[in-house]
N, C-alpha and C. Protein backbone atom coordinates (compact mmCIF):
# COMPACT_ATOMS: atom_id res chain seq x y z
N UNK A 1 172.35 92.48 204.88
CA UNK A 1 173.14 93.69 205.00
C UNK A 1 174.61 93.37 204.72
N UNK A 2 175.16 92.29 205.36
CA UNK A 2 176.43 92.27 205.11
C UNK A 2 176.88 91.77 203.65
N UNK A 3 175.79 91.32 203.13
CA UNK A 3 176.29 90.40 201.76
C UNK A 3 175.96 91.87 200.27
N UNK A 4 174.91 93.08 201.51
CA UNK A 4 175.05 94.50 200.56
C UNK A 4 176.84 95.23 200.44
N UNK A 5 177.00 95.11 201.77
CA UNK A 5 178.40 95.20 201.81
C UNK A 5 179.67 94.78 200.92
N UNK A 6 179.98 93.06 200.72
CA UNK A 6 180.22 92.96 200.75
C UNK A 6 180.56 92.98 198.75
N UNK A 7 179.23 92.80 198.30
CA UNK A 7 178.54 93.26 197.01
C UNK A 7 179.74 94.39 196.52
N UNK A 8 178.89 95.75 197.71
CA UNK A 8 179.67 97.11 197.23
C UNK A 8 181.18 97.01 197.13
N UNK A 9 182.20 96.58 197.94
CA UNK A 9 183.13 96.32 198.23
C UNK A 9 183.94 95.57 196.83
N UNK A 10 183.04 94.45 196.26
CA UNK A 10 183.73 94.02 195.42
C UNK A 10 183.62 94.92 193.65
N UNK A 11 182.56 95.22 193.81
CA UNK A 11 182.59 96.06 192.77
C UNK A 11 183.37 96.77 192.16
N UNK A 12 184.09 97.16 193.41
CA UNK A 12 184.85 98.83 193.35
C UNK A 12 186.15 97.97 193.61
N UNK A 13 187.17 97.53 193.28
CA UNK A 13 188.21 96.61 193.74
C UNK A 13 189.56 97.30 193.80
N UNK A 14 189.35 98.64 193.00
CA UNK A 14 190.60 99.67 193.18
C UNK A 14 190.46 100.44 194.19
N UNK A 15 189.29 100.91 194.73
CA UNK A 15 188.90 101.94 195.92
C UNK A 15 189.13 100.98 197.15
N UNK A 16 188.65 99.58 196.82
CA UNK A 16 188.79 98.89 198.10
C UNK A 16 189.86 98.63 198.53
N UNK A 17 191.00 98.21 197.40
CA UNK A 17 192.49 97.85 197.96
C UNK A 17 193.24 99.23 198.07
N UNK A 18 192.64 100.12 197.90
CA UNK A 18 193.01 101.65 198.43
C UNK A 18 192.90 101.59 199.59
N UNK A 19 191.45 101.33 199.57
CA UNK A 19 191.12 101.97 201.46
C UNK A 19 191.59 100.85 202.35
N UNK A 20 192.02 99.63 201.68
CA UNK A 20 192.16 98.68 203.09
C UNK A 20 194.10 98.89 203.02
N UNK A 21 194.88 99.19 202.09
CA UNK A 21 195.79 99.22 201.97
C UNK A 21 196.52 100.68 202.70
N UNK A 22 195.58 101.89 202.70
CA UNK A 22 195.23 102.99 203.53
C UNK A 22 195.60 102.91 204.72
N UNK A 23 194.35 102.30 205.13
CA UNK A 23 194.13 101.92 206.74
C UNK A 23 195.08 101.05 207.24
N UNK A 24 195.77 100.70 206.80
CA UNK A 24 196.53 99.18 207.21
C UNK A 24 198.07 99.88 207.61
N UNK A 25 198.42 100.94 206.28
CA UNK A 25 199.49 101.76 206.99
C UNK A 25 199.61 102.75 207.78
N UNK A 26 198.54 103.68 207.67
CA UNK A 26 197.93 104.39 209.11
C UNK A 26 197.93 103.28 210.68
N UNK A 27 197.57 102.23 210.48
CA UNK A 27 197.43 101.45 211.51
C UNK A 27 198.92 100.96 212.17
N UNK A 28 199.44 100.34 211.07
CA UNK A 28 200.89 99.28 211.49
C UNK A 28 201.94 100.30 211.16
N UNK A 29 201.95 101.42 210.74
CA UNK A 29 203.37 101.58 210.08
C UNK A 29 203.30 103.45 211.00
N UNK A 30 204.63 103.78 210.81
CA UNK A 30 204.44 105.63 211.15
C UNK A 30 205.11 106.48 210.26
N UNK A 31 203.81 106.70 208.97
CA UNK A 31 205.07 107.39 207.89
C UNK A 31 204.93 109.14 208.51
N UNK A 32 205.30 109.79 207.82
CA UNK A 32 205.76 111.19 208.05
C UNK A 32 204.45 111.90 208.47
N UNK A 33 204.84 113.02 209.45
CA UNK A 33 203.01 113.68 209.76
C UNK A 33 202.34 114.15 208.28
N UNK A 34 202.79 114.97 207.87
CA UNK A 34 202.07 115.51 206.33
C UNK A 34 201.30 114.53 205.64
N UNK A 35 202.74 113.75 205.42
CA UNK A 35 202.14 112.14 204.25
C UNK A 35 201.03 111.74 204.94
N UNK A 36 201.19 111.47 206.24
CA UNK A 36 200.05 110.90 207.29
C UNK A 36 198.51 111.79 207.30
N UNK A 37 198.74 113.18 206.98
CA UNK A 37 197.92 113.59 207.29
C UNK A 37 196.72 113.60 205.70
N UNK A 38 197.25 113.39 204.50
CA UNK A 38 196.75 113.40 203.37
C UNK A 38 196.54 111.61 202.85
N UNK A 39 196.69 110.70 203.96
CA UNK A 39 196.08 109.71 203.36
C UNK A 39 195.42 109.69 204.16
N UNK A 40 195.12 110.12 205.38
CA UNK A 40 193.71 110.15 206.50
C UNK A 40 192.54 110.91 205.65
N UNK A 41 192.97 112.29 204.90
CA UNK A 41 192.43 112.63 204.56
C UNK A 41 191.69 111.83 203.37
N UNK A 42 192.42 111.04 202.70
CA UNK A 42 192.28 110.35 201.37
C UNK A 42 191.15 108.68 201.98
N UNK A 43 191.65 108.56 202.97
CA UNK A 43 190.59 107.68 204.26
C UNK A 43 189.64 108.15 204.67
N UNK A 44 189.30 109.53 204.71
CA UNK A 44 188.09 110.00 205.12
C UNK A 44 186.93 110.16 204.01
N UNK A 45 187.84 110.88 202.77
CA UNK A 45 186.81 110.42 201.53
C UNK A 45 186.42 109.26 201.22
N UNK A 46 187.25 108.22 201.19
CA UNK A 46 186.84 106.56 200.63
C UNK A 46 185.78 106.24 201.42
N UNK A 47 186.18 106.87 202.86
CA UNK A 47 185.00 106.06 203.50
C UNK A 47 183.40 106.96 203.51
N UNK A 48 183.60 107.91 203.61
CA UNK A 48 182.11 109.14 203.23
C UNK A 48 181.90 108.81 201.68
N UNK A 49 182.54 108.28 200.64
CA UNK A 49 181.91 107.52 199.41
C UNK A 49 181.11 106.35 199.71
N UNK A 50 181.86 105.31 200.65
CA UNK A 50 181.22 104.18 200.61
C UNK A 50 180.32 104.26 201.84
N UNK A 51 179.90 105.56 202.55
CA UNK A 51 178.58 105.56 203.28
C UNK A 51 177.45 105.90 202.58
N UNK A 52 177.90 107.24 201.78
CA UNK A 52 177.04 107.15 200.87
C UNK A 52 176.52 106.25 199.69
N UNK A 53 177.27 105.38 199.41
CA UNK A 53 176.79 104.35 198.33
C UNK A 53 176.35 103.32 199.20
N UNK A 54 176.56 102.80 200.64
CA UNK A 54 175.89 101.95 200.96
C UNK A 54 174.44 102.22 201.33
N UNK A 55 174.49 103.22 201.81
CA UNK A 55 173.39 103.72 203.18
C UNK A 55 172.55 102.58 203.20
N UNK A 56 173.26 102.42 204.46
CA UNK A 56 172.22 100.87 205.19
C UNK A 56 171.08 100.86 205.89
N UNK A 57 171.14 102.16 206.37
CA UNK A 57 169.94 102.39 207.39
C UNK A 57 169.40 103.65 206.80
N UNK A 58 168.02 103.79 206.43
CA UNK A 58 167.17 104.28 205.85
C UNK A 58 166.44 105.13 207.27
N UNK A 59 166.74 106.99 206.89
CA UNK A 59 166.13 107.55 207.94
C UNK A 59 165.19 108.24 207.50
């Protein structure tokens, strides 16, 4: 599982240094509410892409 991960992750190397570059200023930094609120949003798609392209668990 993790090496499916880690697979998907490299593939995509612009989405990934998006989303980890994303999350990293949402996390450490406090830019403006708006700005803030359209890269959460832009964080919520990257990551509902890469659930759907992983789906790890088969229901």
């Amino acid at each position: 599982m993790f090496k499916k991960v880690i697979s998907i992750l490299i593939e995509q190397p612009l989405l990934t240094s998006l989303f980890v570059t994303d999350l990293g200023i949402l996390l450490f930094h406090r830019p403006p509410f708006f700005f803030s609120l359209l890269m959460f949003a832009a964080l919520l798609g990257m990551t509902m892409y890469y659930g759907q392209k992983l789906s790890l668990f088969k229901v």
